[in-house]
Protein backbone atom coordinates (compact mmCIF):
# COMPACT_ATOMS: atom_id res chain seq x y z
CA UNK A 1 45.11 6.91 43.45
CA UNK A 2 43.53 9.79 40.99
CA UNK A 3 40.49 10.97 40.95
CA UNK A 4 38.80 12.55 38.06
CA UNK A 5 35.21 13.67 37.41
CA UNK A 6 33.12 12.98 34.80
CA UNK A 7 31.01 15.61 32.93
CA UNK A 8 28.35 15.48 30.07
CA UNK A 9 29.24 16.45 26.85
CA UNK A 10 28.55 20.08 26.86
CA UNK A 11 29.79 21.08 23.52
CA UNK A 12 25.71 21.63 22.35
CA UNK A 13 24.63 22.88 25.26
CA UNK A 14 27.06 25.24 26.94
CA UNK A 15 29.17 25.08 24.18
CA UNK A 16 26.62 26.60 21.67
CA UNK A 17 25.53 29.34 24.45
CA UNK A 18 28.77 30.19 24.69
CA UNK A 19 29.39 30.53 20.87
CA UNK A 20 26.05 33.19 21.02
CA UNK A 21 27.61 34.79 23.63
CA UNK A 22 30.55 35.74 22.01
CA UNK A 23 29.06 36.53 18.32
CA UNK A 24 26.22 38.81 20.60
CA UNK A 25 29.58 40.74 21.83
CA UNK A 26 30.60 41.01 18.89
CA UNK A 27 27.78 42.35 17.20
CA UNK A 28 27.46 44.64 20.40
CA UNK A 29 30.60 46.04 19.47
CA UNK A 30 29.71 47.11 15.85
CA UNK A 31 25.92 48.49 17.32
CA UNK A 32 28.24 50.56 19.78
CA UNK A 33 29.99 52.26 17.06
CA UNK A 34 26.99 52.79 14.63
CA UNK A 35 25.28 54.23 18.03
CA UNK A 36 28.38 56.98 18.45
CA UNK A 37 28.13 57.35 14.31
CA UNK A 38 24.42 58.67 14.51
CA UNK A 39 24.96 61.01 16.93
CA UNK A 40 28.29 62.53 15.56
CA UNK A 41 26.00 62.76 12.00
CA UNK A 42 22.69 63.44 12.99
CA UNK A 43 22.32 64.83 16.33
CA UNK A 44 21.78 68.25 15.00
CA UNK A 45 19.53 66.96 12.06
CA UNK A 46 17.08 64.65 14.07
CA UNK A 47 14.09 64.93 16.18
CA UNK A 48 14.43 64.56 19.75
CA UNK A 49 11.77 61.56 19.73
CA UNK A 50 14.15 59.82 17.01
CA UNK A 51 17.16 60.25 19.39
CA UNK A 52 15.43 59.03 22.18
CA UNK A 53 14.65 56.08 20.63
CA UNK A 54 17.94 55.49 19.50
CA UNK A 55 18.88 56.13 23.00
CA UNK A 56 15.93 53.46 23.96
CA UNK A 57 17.27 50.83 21.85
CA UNK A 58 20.87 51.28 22.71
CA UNK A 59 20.17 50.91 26.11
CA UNK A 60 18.22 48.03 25.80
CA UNK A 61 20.93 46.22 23.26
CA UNK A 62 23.35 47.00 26.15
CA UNK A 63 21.16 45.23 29.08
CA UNK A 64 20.94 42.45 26.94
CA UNK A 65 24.26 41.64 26.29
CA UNK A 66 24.69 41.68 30.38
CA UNK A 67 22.36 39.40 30.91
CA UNK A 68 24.02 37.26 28.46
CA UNK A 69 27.50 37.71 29.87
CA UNK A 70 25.80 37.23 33.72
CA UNK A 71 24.54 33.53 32.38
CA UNK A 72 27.75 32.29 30.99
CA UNK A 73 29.47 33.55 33.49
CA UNK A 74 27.16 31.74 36.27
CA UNK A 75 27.20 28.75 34.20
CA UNK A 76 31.09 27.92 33.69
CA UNK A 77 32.52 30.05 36.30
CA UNK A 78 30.03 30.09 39.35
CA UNK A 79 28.87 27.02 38.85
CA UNK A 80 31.56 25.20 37.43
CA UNK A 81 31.94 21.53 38.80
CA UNK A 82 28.20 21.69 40.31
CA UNK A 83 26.57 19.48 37.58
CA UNK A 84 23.15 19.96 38.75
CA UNK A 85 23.90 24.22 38.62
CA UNK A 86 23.86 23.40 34.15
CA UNK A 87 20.11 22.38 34.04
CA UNK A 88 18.74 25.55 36.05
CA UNK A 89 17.56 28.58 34.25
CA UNK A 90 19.55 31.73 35.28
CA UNK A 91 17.12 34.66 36.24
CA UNK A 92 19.42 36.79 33.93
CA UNK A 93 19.02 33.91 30.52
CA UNK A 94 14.66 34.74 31.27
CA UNK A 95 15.17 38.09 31.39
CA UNK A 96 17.38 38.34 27.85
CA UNK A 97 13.86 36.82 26.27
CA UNK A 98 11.95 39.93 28.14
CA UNK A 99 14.89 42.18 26.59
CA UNK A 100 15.01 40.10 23.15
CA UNK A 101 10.98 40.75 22.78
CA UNK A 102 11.54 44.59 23.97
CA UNK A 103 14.22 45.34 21.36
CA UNK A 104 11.84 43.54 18.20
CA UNK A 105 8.60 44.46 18.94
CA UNK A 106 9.90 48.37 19.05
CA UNK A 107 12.19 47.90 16.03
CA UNK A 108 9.38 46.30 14.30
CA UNK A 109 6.87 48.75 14.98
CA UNK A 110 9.50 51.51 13.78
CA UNK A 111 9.42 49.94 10.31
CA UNK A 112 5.62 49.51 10.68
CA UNK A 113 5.31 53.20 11.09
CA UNK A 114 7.42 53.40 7.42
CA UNK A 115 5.41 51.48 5.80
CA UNK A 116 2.40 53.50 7.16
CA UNK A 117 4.17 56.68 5.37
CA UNK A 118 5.25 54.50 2.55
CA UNK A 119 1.44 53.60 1.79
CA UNK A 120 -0.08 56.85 2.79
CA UNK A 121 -1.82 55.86 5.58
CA UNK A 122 -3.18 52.34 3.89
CA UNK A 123 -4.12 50.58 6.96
CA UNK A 124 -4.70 47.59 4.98
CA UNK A 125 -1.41 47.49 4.04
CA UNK A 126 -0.07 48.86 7.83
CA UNK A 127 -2.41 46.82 10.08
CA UNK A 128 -1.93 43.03 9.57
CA UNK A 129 1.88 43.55 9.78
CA UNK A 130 1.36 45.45 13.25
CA UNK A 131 -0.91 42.72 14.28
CA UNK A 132 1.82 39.98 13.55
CA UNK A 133 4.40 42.48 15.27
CA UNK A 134 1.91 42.53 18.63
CA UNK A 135 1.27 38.89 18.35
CA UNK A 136 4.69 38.16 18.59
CA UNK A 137 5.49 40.60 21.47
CA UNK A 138 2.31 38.57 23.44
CA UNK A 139 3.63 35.37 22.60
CA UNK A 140 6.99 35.81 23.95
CA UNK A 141 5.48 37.45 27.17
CA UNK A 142 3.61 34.39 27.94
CA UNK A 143 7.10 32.33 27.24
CA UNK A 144 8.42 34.78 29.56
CA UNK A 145 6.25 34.54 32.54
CA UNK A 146 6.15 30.55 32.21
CA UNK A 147 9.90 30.17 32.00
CA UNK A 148 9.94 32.59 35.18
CA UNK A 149 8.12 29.94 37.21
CA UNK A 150 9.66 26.33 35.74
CA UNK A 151 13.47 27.46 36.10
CA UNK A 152 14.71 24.72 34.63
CA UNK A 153 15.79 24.06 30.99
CA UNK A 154 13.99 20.14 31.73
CA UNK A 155 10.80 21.77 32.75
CA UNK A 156 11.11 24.30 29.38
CA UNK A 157 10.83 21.60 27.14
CA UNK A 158 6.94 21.91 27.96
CA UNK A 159 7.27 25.29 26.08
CA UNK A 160 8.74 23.79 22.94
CA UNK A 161 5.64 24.78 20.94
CA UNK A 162 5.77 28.57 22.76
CA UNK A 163 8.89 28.78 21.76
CA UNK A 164 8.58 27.52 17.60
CA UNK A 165 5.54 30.50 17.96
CA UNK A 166 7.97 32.81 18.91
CA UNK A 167 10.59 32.29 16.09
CA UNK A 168 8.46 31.48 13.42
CA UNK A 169 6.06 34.98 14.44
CA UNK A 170 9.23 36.81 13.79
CA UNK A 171 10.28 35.17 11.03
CA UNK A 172 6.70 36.07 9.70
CA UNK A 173 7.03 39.67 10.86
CA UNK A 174 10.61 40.49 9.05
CA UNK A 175 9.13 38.98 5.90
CA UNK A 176 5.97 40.76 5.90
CA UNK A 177 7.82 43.83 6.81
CA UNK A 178 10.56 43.45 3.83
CA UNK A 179 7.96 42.94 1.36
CA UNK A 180 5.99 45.51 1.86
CA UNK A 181 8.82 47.85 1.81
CA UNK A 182 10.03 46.91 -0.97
CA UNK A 183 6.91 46.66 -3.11
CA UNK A 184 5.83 49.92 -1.74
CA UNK A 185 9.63 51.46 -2.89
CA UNK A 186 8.82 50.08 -6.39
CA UNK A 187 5.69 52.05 -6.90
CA UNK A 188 7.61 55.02 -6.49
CA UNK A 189 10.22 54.49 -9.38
CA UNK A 190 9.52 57.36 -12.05
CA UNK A 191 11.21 56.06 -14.57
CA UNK A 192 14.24 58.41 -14.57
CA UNK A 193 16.95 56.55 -14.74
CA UNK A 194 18.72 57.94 -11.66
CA UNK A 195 15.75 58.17 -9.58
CA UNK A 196 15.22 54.54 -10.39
CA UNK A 197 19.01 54.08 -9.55
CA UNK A 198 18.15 55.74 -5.69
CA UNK A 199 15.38 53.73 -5.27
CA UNK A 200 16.86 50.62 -6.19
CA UNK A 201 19.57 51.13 -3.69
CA UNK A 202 16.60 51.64 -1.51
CA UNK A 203 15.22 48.47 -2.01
CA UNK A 204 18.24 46.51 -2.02
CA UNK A 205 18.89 47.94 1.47
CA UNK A 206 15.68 47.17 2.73
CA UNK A 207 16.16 43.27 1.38
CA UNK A 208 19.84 42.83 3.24
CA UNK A 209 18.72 44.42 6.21
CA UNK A 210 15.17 42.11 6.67
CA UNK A 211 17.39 39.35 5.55
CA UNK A 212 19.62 38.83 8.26
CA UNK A 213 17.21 38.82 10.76
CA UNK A 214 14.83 36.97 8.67
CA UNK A 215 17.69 34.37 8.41
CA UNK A 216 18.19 34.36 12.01
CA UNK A 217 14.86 33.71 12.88
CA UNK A 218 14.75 30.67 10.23
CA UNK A 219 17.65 29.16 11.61
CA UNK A 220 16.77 29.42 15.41
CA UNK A 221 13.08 27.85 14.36
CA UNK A 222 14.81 24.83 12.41
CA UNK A 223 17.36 24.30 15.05
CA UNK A 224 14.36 24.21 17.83
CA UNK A 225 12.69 21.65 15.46
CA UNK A 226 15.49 19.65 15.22
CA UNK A 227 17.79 19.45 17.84
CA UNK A 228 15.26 20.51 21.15
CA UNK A 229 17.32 19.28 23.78
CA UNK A 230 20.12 21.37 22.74
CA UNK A 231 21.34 25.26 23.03
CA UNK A 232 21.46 25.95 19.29
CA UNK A 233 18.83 27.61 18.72
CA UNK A 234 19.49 30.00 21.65
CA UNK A 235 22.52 30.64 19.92
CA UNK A 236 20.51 32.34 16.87
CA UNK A 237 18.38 33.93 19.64
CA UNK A 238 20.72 35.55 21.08
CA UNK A 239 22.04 36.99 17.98
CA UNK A 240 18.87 38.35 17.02
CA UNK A 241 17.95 40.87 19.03
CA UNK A 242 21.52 42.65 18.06
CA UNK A 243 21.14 41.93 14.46
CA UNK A 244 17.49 43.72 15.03
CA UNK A 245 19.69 46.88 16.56
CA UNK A 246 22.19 46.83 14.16
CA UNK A 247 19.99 46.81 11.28
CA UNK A 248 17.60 50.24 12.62
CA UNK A 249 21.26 51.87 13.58
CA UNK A 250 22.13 50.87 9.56
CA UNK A 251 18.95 52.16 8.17
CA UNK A 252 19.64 55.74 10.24
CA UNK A 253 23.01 56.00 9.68
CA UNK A 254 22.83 54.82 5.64
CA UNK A 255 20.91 57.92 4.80
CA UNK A 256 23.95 60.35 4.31
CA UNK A 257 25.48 58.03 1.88
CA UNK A 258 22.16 57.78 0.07
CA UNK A 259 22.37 61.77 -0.19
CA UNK A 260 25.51 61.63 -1.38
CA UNK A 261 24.50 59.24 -4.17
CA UNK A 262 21.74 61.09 -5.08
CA UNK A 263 23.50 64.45 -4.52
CA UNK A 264 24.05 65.67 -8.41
CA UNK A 265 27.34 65.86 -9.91
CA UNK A 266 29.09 69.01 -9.42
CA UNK A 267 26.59 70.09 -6.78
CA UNK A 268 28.16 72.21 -3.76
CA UNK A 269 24.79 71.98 -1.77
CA UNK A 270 25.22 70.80 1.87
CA UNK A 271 24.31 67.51 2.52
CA UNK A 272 21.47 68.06 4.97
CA UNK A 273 19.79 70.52 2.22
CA UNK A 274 20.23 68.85 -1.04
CA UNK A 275 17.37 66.15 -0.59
CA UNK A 276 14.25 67.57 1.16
CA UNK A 277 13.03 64.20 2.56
CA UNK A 278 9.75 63.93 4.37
CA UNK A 279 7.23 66.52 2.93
CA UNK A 280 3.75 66.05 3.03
CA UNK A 281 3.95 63.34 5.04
CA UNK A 282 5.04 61.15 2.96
CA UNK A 283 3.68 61.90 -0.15
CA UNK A 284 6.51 62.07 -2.96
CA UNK A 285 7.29 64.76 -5.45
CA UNK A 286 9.61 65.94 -8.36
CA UNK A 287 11.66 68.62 -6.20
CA UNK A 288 13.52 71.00 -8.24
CA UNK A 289 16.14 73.14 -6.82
CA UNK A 290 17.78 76.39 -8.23
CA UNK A 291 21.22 76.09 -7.92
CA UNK A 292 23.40 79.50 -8.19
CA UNK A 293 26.83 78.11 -9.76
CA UNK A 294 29.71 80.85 -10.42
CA UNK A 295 30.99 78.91 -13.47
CA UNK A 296 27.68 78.11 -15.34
CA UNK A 297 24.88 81.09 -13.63
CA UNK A 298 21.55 79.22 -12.70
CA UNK A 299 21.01 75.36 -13.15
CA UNK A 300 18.06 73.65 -12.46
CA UNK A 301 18.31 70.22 -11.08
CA UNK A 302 15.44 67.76 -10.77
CA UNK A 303 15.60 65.58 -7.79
CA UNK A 304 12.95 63.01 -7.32
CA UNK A 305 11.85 62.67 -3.94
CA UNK A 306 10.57 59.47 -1.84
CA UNK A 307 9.57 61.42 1.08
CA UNK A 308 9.38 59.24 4.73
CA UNK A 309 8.27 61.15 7.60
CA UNK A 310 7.89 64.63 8.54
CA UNK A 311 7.10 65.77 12.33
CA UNK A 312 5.91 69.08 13.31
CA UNK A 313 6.93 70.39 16.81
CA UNK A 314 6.30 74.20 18.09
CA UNK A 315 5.20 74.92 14.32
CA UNK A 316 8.27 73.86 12.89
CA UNK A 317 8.83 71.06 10.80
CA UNK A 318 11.48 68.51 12.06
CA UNK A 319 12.50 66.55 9.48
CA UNK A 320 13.73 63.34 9.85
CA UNK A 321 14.97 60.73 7.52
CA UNK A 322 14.45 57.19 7.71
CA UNK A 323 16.70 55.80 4.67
């Protein structure tokens, strides 16, 4: 006589954590590799505060995906064949939502700060973003601390409306954030046909980048809606907190392509000299450089500048470039 246990389904539970799992790894991967990109390119150009928040967020991105890995692992290897094991909440799943919150609320507050230079100092542009931003971090501290005490994904379903907050605060904070930068980018076009070229680039970056999480955010908020007793939605939590590290690392590490393209034709200027980004603190200008060719004497090149952020430290400026 054979015996054979039965098991749930577990193809939308375990099956969809799993899938997040693995896509998170992925995407872990590719924030790895932007992460050893910045500091090959920049770590002579940057501020130490900008490293150190690179640092910061790499660590954190890192953390996260172990806690990840520690859950499935507990889940199907651990705890395989102990049925009961599948509806407890691994210490190491609560603690990815601490991480998750850590890694947006500091990303977001990054682009906050750009949109503070972007609008000269307009708090009525900067505020009500931050204030969605800090609402969202609160929010998902409260999940936090409640899922830290139930421990069990029946008990969670209690937090259903917590959790829509969460997702659909986010959602609201990558929107607000894209169209402000992107509105704010437009005001700067001078009409020159390849400033208006740079800036567009500028723009279109900002939109892909606030997209995907934007996206993300969407679909984990539906997926919550519709399907609650499932692990879909954690699926498109998961990913979000790399897609919010991948997308700072892109907007660090994009900047000496966008000096490249802006870089006139036939220039021999160094790269981290031919755009003077940041002056004034963020107040743009027309720049225009003398250039000392052997072929053609002097030429005189006029750059339009969108200017970020500029830092002073020991009564030098640090200059530090956010696109």
């Amino acid at each position: 006589m054979t015996c054979s246990l039965v098991f749930t389904p577990l193809h939308s539970t375990m099956g969809a954590l799993l899938i997040g799992v693995l896509i998170s790894g992925a995407l872990w991967g590719i924030s790895a590799i932007q992460t050893y990109f910045y500091f090959s390119t920049f770590r002579h150009q940057d501020t130490l505060q900008l490293k150190l928040l690179v640092v910061f967020i790499s660590v954190l991105d890192t953390a996260h995906q172990i806690m990840l890995s520690h859950s499935i692992y507990m889940y199907l290897v651990s705890g395989f064949g102990d049925v009961k094991y599948l509806g407890v909440v691994t210490w190491s799943m609560i603690t990815m939502v601490l991480l998750s919150a850590l890694i947006a609320v500091t990303i977001q507050l990054f682009m906050c700060w750009r949109i503070w230079i972007l609008s000269k100092n307009n708090v009525y542009w900067t505020v009500p973003i931050v204030a969605i931003v800090l609402a969202s971090f609160a929010v998902t501290t409260v999940y936090f601390e409640k899922c830290w005490s139930l421990r069990t994904w029946s008990k969670l379903e209690s937090l259903s409306k917590i959790s829509r907050a969460v997702n659909g605060l986010n959602f609201g904070g990558d929107i607000a954030i894209s169209f402000a930068m992107v509105y704010l980018l437009r005001n700067f076009k001078p009409g020159i046909e390849s400033t208006d070229a740079l800036i567009n680039r500028l723009m279109g970056f900002c939109l892909k980048t606030g997209l995907l999480t934007t996206i993300c955010a969407i679909l984990s908020l539906i997926s919550i809606s519709i399907w609650p007793n499932t692990f879909i939605y954690i699926t498109f939590y998961c990913v979000l907190a790399r897609l919010y590290t991948n997308s700072f690392l892109a907007t660090l590490n994009a900047r000496e392509q966008l000096r490249k393209f802006s870089r006139p034709a036939g220039s021999s200027l160094p790269s981290n000299n031919d755009i003077q980004w940041a002056r004034d603190l963020g107040i743009s200008s027309d720049h225009t450089e003398t250039l000392d060719c052997s072929n053609s004497g002097t030429q005189k090149v006029e750059t339009y500048v969108h200017s970020d952020i500029e830092m002073n430290s020991h009564g030098k400026d640090n200059v530090f470039t956010l696109y």
